[in-house]
C-alpha atoms as a PDB file:
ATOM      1  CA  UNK A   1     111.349  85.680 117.240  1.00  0.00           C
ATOM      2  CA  UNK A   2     113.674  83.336 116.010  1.00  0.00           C
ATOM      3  CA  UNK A   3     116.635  84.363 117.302  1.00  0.00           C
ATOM      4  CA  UNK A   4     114.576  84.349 120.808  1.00  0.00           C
ATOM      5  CA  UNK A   5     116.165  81.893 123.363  1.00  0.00           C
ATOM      6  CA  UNK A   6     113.796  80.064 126.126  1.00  0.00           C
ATOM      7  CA  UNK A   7     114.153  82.075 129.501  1.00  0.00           C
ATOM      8  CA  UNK A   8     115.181  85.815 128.042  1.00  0.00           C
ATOM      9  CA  UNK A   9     113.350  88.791 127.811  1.00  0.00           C
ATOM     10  CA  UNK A  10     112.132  89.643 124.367  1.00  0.00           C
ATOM     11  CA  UNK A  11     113.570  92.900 123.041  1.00  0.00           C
ATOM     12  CA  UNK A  12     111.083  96.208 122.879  1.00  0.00           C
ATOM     13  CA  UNK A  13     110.197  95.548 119.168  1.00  0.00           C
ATOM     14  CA  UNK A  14     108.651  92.020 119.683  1.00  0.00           C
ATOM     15  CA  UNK A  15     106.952  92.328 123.386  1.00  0.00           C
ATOM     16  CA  UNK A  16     103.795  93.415 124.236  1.00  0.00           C
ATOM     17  CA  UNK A  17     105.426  96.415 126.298  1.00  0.00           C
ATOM     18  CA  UNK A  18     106.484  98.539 123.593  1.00  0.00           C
ATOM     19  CA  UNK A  19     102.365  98.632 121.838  1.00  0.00           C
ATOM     20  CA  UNK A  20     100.818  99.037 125.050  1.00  0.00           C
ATOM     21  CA  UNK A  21     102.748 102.092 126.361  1.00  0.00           C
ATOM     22  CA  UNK A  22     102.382 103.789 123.248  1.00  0.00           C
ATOM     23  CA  UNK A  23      98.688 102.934 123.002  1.00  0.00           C
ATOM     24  CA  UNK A  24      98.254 104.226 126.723  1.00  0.00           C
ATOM     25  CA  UNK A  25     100.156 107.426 126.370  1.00  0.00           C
ATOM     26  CA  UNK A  26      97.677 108.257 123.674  1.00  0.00           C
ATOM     27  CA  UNK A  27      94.909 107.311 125.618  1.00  0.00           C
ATOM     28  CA  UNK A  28      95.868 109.557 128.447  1.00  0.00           C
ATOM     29  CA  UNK A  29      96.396 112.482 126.302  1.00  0.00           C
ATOM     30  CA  UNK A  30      92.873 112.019 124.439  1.00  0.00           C
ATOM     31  CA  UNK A  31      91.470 111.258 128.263  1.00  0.00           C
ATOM     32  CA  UNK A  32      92.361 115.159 129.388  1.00  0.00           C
ATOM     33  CA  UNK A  33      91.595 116.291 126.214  1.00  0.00           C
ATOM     34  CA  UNK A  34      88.164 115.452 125.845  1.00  0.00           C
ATOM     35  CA  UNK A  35      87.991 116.233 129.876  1.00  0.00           C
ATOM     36  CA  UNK A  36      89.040 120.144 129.185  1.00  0.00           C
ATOM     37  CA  UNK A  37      87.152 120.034 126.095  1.00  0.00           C
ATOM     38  CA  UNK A  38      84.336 118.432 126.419  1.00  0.00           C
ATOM     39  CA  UNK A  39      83.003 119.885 129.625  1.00  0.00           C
ATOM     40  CA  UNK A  40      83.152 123.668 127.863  1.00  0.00           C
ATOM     41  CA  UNK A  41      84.786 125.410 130.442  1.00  0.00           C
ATOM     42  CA  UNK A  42      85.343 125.234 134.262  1.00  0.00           C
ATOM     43  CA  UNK A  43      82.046 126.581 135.254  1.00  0.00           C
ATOM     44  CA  UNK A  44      80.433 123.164 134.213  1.00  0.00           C
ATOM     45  CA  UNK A  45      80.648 119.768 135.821  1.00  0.00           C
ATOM     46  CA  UNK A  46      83.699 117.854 133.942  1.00  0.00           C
ATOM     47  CA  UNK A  47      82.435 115.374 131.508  1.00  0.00           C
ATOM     48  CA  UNK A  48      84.161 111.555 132.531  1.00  0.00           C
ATOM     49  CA  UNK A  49      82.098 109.566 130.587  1.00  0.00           C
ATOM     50  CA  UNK A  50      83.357 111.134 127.399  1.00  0.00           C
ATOM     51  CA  UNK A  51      86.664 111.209 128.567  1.00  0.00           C
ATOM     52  CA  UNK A  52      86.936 107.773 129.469  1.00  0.00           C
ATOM     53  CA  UNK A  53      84.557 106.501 126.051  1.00  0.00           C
ATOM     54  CA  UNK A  54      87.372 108.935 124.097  1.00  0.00           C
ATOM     55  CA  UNK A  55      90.565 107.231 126.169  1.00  0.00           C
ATOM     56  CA  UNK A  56      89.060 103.768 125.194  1.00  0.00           C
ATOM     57  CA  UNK A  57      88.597 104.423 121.484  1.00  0.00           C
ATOM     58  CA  UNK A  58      92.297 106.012 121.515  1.00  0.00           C
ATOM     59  CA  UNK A  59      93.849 102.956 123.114  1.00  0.00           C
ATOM     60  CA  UNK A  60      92.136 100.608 121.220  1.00  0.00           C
ATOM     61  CA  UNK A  61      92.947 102.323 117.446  1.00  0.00           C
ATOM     62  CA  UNK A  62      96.542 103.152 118.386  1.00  0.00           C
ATOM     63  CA  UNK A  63      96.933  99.374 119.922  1.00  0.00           C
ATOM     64  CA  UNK A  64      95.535  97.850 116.592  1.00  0.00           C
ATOM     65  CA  UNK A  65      97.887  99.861 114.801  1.00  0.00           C
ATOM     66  CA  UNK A  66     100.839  99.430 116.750  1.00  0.00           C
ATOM     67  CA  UNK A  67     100.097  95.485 116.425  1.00  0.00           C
ATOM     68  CA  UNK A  68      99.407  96.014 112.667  1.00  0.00           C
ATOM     69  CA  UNK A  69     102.733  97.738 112.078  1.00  0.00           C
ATOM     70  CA  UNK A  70     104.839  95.346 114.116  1.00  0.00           C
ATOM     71  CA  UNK A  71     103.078  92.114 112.106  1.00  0.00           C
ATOM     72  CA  UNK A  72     104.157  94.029 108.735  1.00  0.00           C
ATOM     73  CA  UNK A  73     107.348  94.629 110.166  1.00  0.00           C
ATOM     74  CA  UNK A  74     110.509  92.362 108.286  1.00  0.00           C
ATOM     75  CA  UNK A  75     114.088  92.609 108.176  1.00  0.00           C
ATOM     76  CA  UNK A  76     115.587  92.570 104.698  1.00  0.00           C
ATOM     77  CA  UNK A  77     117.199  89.427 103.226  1.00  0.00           C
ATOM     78  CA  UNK A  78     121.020  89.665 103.869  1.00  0.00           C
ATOM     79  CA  UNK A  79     121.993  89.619 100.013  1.00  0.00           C
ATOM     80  CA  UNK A  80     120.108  92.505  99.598  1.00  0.00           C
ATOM     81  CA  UNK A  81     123.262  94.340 101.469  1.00  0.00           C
ATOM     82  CA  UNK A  82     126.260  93.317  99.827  1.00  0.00           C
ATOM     83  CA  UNK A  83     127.213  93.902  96.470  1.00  0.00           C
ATOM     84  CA  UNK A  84     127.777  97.236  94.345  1.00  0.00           C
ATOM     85  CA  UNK A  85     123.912  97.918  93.464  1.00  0.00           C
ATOM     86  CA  UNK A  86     123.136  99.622  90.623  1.00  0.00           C
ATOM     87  CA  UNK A  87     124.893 103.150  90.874  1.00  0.00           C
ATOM     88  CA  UNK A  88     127.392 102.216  94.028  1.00  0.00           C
ATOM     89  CA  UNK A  89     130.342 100.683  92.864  1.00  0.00           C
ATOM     90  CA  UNK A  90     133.720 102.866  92.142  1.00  0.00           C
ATOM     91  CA  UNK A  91     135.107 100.366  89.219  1.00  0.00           C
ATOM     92  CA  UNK A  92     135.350 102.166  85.768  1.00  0.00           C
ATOM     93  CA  UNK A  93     132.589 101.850  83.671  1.00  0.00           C
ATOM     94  CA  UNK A  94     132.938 101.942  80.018  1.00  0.00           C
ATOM     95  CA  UNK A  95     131.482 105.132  78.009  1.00  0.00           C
ATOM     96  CA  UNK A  96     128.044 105.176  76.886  1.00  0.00           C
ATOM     97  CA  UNK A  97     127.445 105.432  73.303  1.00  0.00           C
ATOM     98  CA  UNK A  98     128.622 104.102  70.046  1.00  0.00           C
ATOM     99  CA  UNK A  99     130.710 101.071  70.414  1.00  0.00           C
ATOM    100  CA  UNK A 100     133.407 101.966  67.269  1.00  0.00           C
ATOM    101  CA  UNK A 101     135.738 103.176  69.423  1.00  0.00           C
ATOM    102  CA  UNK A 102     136.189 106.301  67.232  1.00  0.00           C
ATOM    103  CA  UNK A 103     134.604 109.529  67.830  1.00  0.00           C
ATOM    104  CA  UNK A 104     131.870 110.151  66.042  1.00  0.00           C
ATOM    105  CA  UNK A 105     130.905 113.557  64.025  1.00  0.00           C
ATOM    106  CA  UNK A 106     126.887 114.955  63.788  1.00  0.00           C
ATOM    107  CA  UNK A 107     124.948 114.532  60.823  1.00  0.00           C
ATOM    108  CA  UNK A 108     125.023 118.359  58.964  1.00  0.00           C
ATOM    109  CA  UNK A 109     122.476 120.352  58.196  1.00  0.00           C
ATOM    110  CA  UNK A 110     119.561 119.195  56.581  1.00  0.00           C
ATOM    111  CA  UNK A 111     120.317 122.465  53.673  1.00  0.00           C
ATOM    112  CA  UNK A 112     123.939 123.472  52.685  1.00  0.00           C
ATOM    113  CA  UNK A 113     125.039 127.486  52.747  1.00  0.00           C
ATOM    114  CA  UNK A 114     123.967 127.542  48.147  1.00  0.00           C
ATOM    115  CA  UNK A 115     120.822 127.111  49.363  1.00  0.00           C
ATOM    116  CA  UNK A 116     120.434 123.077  47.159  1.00  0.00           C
ATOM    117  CA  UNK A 117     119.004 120.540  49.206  1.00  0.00           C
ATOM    118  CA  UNK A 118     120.213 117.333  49.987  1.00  0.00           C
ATOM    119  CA  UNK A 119     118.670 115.335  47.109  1.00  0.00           C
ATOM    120  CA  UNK A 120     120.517 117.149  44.771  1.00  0.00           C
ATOM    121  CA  UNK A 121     118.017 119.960  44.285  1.00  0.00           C
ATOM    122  CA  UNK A 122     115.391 118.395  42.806  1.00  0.00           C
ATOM    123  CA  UNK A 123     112.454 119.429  44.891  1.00  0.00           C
END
């Protein structure tokens, strides 16, 4: 709403359009939907009290969600899109590992091939 000048319509994300249509579509819907079911087939009298009680709770929840999701809603800083990131940039890394430069060779195995141990066979 900042960027909003005096005098020009407000885009769809910041009216009060976008939130009501939604929230009436959904009332419609649940309006014929407790109509057909409600009234338990076509041989009975069509229920329109429940239909328009079930229309009203529809538009009301999806209206105070709508309003709750557009209040949450927040664009992100602009620093947060520039720069490499974490995993993103191309530049060469160095290697992970041991900084010595040289390559390094495992430890053996804990018991040499004459069967002595590594403390000089005292055990």
């Amino acid at each position: 709403m900042a960027n909003q000048k005096p005098g020009e319509p407000r885009n769809l994300r910041t009216s009060v359009k976008g939130p009501l249509m939604f929230s009436a579509f959904w009332a419609v819907v649940a309006f014929f939907a407790v109509l057909i079911f409600a009234s338990g087939g076509s041989s009975r009298v069509p229920r329109f009290d429940l239909a328009f009680t079930g229309a009203g709770i529809a538009f009301i929840v999806t209206l105070v969600i709508a309003a709750m999701l557009s209040m949450s809603y927040k664009d992100n800083a602009e620093h947060l899109g520039k720069g490499s990131g974490v995993n993103l940039s191309s530049a060469k890394r160095p290697p992970h590992g041991y900084s010595g430069g040289g390559t390094q060779t495992p430890p053996g195995p804990s018991g040499s091939s004459d069967g002595s141990t590594p403390d000089g066979g005292k055990s």
